[in-house]
C-alpha atoms as a PDB file:
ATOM      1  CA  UNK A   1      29.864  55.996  37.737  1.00  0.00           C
ATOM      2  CA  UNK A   2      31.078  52.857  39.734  1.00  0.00           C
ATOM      3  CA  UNK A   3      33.086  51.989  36.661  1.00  0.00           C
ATOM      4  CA  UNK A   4      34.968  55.786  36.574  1.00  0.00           C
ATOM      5  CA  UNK A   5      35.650  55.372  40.197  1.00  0.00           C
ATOM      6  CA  UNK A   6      37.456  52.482  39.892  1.00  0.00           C
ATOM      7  CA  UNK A   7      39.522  53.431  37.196  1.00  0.00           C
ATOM      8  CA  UNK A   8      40.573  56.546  39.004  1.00  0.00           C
ATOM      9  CA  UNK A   9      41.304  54.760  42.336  1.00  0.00           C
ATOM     10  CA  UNK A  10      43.472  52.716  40.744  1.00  0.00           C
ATOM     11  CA  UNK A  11      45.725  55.865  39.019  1.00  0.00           C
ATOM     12  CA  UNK A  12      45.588  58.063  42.044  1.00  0.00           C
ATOM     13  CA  UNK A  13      47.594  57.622  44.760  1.00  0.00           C
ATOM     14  CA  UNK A  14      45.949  59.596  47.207  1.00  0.00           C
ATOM     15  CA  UNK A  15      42.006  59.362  48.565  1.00  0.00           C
ATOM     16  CA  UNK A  16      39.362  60.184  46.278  1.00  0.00           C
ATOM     17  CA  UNK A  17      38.509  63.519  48.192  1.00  0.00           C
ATOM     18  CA  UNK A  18      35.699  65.094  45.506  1.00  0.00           C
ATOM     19  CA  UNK A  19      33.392  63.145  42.857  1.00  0.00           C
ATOM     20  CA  UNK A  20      31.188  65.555  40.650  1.00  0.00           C
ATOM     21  CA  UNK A  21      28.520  63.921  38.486  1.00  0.00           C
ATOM     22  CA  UNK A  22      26.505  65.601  35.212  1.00  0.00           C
ATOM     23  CA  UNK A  23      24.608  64.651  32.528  1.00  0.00           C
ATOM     24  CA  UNK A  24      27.684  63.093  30.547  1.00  0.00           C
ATOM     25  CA  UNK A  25      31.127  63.326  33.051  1.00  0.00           C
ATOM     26  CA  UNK A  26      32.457  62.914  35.682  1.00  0.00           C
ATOM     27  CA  UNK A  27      35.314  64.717  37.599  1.00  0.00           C
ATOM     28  CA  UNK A  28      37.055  62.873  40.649  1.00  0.00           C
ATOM     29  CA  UNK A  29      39.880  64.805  42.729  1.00  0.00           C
ATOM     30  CA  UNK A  30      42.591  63.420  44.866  1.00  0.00           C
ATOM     31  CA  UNK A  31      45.148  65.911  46.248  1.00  0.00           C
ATOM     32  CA  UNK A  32      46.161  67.732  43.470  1.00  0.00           C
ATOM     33  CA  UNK A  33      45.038  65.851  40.740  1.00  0.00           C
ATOM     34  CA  UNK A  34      41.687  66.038  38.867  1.00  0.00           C
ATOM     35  CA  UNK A  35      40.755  63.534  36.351  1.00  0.00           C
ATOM     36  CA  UNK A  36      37.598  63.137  34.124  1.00  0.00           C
ATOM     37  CA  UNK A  37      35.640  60.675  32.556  1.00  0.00           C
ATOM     38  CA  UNK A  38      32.627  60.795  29.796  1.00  0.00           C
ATOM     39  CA  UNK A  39      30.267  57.673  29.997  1.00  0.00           C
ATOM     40  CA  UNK A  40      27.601  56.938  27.748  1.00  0.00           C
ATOM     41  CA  UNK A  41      25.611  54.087  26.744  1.00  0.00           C
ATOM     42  CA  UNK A  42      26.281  52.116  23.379  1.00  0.00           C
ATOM     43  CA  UNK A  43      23.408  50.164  22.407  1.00  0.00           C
ATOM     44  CA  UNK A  44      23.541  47.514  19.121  1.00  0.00           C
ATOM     45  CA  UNK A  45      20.933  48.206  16.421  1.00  0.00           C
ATOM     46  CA  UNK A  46      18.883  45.512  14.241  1.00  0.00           C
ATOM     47  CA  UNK A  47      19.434  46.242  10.260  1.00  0.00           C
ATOM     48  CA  UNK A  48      15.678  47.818  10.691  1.00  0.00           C
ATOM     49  CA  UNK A  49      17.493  50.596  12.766  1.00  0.00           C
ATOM     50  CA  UNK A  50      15.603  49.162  15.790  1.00  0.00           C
ATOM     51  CA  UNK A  51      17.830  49.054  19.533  1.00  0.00           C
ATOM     52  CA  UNK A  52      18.005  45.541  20.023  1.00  0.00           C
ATOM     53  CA  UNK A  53      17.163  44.618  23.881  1.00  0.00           C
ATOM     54  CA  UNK A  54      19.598  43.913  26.176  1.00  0.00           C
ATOM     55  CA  UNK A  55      22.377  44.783  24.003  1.00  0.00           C
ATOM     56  CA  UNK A  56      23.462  48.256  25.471  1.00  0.00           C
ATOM     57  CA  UNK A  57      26.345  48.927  27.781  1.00  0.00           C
ATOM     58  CA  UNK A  58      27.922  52.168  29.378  1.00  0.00           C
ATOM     59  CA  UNK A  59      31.052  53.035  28.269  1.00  0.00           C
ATOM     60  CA  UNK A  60      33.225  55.098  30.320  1.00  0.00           C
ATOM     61  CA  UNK A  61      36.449  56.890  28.422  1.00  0.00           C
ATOM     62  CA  UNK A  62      38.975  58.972  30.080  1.00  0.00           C
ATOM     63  CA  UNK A  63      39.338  62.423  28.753  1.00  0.00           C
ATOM     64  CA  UNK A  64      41.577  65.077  29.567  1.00  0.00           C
ATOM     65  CA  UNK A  65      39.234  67.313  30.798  1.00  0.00           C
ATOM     66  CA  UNK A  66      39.775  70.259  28.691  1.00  0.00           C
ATOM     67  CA  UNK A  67      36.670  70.029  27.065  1.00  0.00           C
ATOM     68  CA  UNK A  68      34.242  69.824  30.310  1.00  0.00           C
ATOM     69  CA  UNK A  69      36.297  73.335  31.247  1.00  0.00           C
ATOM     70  CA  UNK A  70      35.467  74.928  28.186  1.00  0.00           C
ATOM     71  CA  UNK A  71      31.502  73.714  28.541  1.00  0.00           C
ATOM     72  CA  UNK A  72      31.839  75.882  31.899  1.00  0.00           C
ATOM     73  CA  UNK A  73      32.957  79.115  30.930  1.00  0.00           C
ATOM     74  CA  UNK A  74      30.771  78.583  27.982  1.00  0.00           C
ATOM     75  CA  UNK A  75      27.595  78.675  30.544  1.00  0.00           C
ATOM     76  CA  UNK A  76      29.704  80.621  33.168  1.00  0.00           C
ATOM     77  CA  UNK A  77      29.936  84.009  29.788  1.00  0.00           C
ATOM     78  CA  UNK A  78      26.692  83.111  28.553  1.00  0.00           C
ATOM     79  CA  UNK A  79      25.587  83.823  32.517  1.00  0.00           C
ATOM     80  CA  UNK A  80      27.389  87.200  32.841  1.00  0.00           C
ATOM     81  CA  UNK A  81      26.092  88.336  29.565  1.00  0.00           C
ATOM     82  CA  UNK A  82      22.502  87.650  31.189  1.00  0.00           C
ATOM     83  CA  UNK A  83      23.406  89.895  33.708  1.00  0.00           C
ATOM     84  CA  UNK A  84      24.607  93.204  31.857  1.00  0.00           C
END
């Protein structure tokens, strides 16, 4: 997360006014503008298929954003369907 903040303080221009977290993005908003981020960790493997220990980093990749929205009406239909 620390490494998503920084990258978006250093695009905005304005103060980071909103920072929303889940289980693979996060959003950050300044002013008008709303940016996202996916992170993940990468971990190396051993030819065995083993995760080799202290190999792993996160990785944090800019995204347009597009296809958190979608994920949300995607709960946000499957929700109202629950309901009628």
């Amino acid at each position: 997360m620390c490494t998503a903040i920084n990258e978006a303080a250093s695009e905005l221009l304005e103060p980071i006014d909103r920072v929303e977290v889940a289980r693979d993005h996060v959003l950050i908003e300044a002013g008008t503008r709303r940016l996202a981020y996916r992170y993940y960790y990468a971990n190396a493997y051993a030819p065995d298929g083993s995760a080799m220990p202290g190999s792993g980093r996160w990785v944090v990749e800019k995204t347009d954003g597009n296809e958190i929205s979608a994920g949300r009406l995607q709960k946000l239909f499957a929700w109202l369907r629950k309901l009628t």
